[in-house]
Protein backbone atom coordinates (compact mmCIF):
# COMPACT_ATOMS: atom_id res chain seq x y z
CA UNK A 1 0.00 0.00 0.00
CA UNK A 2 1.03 2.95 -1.06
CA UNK A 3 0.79 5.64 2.08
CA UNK A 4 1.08 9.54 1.40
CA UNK A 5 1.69 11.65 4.17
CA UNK A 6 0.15 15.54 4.54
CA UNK A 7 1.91 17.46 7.20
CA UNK A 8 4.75 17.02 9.02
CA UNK A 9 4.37 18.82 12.32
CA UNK A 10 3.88 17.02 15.47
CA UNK A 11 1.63 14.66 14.44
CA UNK A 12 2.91 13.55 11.02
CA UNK A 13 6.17 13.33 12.21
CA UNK A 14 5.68 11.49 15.84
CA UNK A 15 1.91 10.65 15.30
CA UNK A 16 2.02 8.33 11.68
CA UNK A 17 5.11 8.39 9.92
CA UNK A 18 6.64 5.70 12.63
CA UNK A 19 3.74 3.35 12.09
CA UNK A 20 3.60 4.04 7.97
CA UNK A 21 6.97 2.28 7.30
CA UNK A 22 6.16 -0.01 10.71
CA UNK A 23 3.00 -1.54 9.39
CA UNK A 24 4.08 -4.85 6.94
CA UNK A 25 2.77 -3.95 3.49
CA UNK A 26 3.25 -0.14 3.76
CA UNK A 27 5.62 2.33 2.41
CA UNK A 28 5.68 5.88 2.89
CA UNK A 29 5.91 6.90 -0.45
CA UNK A 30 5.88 11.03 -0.13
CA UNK A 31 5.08 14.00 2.50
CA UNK A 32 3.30 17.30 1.99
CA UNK A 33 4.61 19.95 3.68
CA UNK A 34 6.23 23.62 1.81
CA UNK A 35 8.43 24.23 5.60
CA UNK A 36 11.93 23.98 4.49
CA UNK A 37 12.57 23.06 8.31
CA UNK A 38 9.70 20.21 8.22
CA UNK A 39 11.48 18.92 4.69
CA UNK A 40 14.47 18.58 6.34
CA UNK A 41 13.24 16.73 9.01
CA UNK A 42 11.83 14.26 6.40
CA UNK A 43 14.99 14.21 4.86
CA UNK A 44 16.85 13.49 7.96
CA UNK A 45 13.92 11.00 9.67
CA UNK A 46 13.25 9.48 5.79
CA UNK A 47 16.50 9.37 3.61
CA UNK A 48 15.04 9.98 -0.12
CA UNK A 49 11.06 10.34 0.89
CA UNK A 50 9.81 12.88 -2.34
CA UNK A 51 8.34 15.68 -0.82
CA UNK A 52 5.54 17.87 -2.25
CA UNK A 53 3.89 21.23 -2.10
CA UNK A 54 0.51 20.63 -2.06
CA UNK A 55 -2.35 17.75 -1.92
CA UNK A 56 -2.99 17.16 -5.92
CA UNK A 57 0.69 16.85 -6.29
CA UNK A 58 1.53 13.80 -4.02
CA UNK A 59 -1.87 11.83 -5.14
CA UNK A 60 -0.48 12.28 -9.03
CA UNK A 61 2.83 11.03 -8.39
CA UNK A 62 0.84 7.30 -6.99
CA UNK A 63 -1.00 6.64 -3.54
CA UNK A 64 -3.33 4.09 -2.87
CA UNK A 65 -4.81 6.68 0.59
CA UNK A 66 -3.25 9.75 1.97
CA UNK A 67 -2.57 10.42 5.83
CA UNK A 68 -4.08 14.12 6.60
CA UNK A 69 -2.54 15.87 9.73
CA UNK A 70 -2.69 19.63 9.34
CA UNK A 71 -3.39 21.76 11.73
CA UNK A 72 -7.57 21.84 12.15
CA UNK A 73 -8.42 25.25 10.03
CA UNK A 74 -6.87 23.85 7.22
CA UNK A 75 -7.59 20.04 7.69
CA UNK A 76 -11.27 20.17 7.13
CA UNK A 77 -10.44 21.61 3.27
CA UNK A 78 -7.80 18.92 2.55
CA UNK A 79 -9.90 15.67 3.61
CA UNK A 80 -12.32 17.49 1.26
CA UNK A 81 -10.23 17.50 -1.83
CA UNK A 82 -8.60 13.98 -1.24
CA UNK A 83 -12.11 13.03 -1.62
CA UNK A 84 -12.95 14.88 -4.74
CA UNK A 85 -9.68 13.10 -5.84
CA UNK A 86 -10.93 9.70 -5.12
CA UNK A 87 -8.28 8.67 -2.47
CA UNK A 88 -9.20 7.33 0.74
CA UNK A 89 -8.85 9.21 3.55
CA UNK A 90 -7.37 8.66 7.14
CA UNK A 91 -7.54 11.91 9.21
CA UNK A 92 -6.34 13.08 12.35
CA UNK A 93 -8.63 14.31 15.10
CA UNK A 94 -10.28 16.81 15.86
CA UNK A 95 -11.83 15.84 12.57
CA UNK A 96 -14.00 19.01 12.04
CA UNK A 97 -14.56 21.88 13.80
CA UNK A 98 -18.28 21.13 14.26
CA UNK A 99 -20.60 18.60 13.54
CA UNK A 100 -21.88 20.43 10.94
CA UNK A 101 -18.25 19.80 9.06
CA UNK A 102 -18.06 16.67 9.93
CA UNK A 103 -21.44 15.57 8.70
CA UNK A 104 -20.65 17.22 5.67
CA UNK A 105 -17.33 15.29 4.77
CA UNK A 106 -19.05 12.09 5.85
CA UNK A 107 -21.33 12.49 3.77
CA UNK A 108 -19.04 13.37 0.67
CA UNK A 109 -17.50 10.26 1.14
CA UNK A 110 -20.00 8.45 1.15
CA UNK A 111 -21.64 9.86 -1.81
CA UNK A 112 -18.30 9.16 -4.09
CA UNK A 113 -17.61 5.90 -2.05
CA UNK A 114 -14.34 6.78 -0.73
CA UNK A 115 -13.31 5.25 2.37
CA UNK A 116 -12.48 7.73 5.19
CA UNK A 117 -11.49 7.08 8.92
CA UNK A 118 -10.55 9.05 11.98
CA UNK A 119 -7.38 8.72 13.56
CA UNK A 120 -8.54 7.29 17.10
CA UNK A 121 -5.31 5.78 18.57
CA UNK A 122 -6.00 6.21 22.15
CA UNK A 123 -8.66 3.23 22.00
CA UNK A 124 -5.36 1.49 22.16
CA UNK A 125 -3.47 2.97 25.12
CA UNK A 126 -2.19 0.56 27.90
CA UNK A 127 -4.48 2.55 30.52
CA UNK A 128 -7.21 2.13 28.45
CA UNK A 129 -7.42 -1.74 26.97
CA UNK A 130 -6.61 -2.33 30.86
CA UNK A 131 -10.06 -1.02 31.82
CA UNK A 132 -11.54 -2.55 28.89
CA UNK A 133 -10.18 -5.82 30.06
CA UNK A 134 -11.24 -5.02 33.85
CA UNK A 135 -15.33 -4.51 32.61
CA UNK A 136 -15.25 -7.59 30.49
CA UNK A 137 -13.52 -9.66 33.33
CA UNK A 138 -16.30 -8.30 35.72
CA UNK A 139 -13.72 -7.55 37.84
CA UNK A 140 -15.23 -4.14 38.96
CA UNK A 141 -18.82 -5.01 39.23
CA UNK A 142 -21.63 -2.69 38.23
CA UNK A 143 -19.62 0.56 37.16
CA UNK A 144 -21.06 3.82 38.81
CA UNK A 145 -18.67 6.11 37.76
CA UNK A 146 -15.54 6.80 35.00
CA UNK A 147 -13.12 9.18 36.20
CA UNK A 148 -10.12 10.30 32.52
CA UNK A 149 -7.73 12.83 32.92
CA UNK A 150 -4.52 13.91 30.72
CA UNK A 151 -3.49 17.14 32.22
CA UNK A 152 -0.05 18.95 32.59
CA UNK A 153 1.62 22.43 31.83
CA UNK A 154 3.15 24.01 28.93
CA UNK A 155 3.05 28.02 28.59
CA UNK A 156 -0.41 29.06 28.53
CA UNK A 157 -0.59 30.23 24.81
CA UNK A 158 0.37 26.65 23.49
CA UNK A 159 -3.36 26.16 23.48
CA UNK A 160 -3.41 27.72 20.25
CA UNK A 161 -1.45 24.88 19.10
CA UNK A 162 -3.75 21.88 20.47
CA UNK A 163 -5.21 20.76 17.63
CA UNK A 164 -8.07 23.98 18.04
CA UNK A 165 -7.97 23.85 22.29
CA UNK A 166 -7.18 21.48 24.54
CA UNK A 167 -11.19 19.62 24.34
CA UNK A 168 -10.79 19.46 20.58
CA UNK A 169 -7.47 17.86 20.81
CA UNK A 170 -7.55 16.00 24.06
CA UNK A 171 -11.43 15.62 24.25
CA UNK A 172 -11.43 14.05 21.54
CA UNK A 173 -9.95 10.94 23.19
CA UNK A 174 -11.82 11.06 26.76
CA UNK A 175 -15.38 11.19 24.45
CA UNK A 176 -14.59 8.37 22.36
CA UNK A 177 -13.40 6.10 25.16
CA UNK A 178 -16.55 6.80 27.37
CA UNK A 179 -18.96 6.49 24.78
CA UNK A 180 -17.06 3.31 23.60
CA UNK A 181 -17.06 1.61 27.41
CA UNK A 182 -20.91 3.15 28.18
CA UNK A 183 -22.83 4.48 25.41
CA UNK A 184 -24.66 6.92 24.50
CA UNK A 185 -25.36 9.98 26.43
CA UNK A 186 -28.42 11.51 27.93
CA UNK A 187 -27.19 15.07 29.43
CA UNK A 188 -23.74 16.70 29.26
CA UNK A 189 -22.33 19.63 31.78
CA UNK A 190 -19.13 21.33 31.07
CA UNK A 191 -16.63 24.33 32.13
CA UNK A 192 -13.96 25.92 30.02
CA UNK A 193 -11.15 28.05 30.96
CA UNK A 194 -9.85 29.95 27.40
CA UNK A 195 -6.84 31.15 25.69
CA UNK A 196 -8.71 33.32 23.85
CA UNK A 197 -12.82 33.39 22.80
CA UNK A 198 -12.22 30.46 21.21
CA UNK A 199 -8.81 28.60 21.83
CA UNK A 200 -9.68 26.16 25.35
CA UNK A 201 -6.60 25.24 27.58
CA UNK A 202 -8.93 23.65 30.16
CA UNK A 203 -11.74 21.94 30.90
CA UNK A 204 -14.17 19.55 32.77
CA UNK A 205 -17.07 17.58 31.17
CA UNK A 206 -19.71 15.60 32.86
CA UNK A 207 -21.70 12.78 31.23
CA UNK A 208 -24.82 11.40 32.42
CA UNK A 209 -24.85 7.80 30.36
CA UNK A 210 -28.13 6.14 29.31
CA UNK A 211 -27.02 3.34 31.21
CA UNK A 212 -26.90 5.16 34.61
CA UNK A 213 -23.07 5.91 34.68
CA UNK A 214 -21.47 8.98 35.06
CA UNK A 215 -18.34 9.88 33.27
CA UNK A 216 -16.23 12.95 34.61
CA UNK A 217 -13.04 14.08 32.12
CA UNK A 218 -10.95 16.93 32.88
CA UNK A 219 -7.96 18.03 30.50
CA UNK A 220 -5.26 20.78 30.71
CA UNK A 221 -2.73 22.46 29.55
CA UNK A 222 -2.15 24.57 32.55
CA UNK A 223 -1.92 22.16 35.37
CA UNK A 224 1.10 22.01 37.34
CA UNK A 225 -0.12 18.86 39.47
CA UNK A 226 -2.09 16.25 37.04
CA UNK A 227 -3.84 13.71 38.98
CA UNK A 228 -4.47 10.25 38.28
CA UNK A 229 -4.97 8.92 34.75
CA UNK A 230 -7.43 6.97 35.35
CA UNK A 231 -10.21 5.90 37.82
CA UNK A 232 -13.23 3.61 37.89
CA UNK A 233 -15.39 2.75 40.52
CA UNK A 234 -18.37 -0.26 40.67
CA UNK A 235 -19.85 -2.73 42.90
CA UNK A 236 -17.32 -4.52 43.39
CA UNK A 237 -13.73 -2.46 43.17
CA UNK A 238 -12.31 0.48 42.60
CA UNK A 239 -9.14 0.27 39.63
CA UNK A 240 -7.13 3.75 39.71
CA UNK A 241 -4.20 4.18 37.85
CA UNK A 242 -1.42 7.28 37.89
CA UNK A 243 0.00 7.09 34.50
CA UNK A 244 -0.34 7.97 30.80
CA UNK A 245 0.34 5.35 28.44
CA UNK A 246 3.89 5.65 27.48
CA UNK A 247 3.86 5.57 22.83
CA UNK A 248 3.95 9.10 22.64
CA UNK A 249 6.81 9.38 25.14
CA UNK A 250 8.61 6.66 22.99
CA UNK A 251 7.87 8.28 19.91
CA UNK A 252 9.77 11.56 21.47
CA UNK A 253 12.74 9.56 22.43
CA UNK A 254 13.22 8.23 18.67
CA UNK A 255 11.62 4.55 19.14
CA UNK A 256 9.78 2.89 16.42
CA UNK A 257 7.27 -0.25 16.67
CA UNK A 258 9.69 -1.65 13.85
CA UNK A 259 12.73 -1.15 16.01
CA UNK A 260 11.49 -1.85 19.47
CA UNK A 261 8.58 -5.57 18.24
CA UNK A 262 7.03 -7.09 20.84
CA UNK A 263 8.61 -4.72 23.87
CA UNK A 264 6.43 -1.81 21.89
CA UNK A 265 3.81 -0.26 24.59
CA UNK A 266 4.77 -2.69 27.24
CA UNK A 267 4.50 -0.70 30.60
CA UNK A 268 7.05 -1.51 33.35
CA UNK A 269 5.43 -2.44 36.71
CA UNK A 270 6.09 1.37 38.37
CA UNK A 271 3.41 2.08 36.16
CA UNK A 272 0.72 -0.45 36.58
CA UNK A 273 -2.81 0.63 38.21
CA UNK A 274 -4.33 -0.75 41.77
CA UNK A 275 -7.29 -2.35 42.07
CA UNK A 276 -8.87 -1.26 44.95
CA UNK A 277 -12.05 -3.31 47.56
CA UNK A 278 -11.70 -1.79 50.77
CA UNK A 279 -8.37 -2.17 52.46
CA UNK A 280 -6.94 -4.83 49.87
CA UNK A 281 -4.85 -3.78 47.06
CA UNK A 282 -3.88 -5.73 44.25
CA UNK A 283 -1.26 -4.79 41.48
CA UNK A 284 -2.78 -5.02 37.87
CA UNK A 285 -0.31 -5.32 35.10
CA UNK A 286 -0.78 -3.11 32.53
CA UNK A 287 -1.82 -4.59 28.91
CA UNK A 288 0.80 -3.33 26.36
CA UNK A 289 -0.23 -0.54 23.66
CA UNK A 290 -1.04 -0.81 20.66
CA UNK A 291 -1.34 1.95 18.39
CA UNK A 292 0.22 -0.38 15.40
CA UNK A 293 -2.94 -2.26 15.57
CA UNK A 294 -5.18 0.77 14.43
CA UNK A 295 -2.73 1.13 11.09
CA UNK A 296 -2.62 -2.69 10.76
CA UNK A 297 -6.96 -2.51 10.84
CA UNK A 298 -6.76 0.10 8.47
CA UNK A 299 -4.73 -1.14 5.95
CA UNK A 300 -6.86 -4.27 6.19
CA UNK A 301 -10.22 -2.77 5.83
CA UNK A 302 -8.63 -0.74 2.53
CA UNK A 303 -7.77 -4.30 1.21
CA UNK A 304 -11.60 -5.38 1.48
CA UNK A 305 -10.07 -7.50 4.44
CA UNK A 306 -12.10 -6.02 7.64
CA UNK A 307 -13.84 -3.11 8.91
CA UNK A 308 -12.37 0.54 9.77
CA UNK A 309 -10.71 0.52 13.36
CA UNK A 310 -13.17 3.63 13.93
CA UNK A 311 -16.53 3.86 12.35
CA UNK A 312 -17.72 7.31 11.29
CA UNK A 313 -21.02 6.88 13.16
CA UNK A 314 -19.16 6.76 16.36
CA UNK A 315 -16.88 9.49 15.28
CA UNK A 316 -20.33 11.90 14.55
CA UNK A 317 -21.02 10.64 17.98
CA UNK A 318 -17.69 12.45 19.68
CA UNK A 319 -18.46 15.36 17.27
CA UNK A 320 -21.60 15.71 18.67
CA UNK A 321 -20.87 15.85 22.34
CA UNK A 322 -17.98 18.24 21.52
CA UNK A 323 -20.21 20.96 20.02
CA UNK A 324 -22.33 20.53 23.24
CA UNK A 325 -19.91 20.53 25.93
CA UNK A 326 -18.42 23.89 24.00
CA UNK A 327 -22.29 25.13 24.24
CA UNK A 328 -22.90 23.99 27.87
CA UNK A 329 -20.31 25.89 29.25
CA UNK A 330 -20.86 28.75 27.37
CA UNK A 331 -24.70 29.00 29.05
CA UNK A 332 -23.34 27.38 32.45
CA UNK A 333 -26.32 24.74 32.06
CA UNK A 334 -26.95 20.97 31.68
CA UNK A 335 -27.95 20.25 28.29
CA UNK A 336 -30.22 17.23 27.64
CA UNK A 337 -29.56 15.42 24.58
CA UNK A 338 -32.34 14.01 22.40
């Protein structure tokens, strides 16, 4: 499969290019980007990777999809034209702005039968297919409440870089993993702190689940003192764990999936969870990451060999509840959601 790349910023560089030439079956066969400091970068990350100044360019020299991650004012345009081009599409998150965008490019897609997908990655986090494991095992009981949080500090204006605010970029994540463990949602409360009128560096959102439980999510780019990654209580325990999962972090330091196999996202026991019933405490280990497996799904489904890793119903979903949690804390009110 032929894999074009747009952007090379953050995310194309940390976020996709690693698993492009990881995944068996791919090559990375050209970048987008007009910075001459992101072409160098490609240069020195991608020895001999063409690189090209726009869209139309890279899908005429051969692709069989293109990667899209721009920043999110120019993102929503480019997953347009790759599907006026015919290419399928994988696109980072936020996907739109609104729902209204996002609606709009699903339906495009769907209309010229192009096959597009959002890139969710964090269903795959350690943290995360621990919990998943936990509720299936019944380990936890009857689950009354879902505690996510990915919080720290950077300077105060680096909200404007988050992907459109910190609940765009990081909410994005916390919504999909609730409404993936519990459903849909019946009422939504939320708070904002801003860089600017539009630009969020913090926030809290409360779900009321159909289901009866209650998922709180705070994220933050302004907090000195993050508290625990995860927590979530039920009948019968409580599991709580400290940590982030650790890909990104291994991305930073210059590891690949291809160069690291089967020790990619394993988590060392410092950073395993607790669960919690009363006084006893027993050590969970941590199931390993596994952000390769959403590009191995993908590829798959392109080849007519499985479905997307991320339907676009469920990504609507998230893009719903983001346009209401920015509209609940602008009127300081519950909203109830048809």
């Amino acid at each position: 499969m032929r894999i074009g790349l747009v952007g090379y910023g953050l995310g194309g560089r940390f976020f996709h290019a690693p698993f492009i030439v990881s995944t068996p079956g791919c090559i990375l066969v050209g970048v987008v980007t007009r910075s001459a400091e992101r072409r160098a970068e490609v240069e020195q990350d991608h020895r001999g990777t063409p690189v090209f100044d726009s869209l139309a360019a890279l899908v005429a020299a051969g692709v069989d999809a293109v990667v899209i991650s721009t920043p999110p004012a120019v993102r929503t345009a480019q997953v347009r034209e790759a599907i006026e081009l015919g290419v399928p599409v994988l696109s980072d998150k936020p996907f739109a702005l609104d729902e209204a965008q996002a609606r709009d490019l699903a339906t495009r897609a769907e209309r010229a039968g192009v096959p597009l997908c959002v890139y969710q990655n964090r269903r795959w986090d350690s943290d995360f297919l621990t919990v998943r494991k936990l509720l299936e095992s019944g380990a936890l009981g009857d689950v009354h409440r879902f505690e996510s949080r990915i919080e720290g500090w950077q300077a105060a204006d680096q909200g404007k870089v988050a992907g459109g605010g910190a609940l765009r970029d990081i909410g994005s994540h916390q919504l999909d993993q609730a409404l993936l463990l519990f459903g849909p949602v019946a009422s939504i409360y939320a708070e904002m702190s801003y860089v600017d009128e539009s630009l969020d560096c913090d926030y809290f959102v409360s779900l009321s689940h159909r289901n009866g439980v209650r998922s709180h999510l705070w994220g933050s780019s302004i907090q000195h003192a993050p508290g625990p990654r995860l927590r979530i209580n039920g009948s019968q325990g409580c599991y709580r764990i400290e940590h982030l999962d650790g890909q990104a972090h291994a991305l930073f330091d210059g590891q690949t999936p291809k160069a690291l196999g089967k020790r990619w996202g394993a988590e060392e026991h410092l950073r395993w969870g607790w669960l919690q019933r009363g006084d006893d405490r027993e050590l969970i280990p941590s199931e390993r990451g596994q952000w390769p497996a959403f590009y191995r799904q993908w590829i798959a489904a392109l080849k007519g060999e499985g479905s997307m890793p991320v339907r676009m119903e469920e990504v609507l979903s998230t893009q719903r509840l983001l346009d209401a949690a920015r509209q609940s804390a602008a009127l300081g009110q519950v909203l109830h959601l048809a």
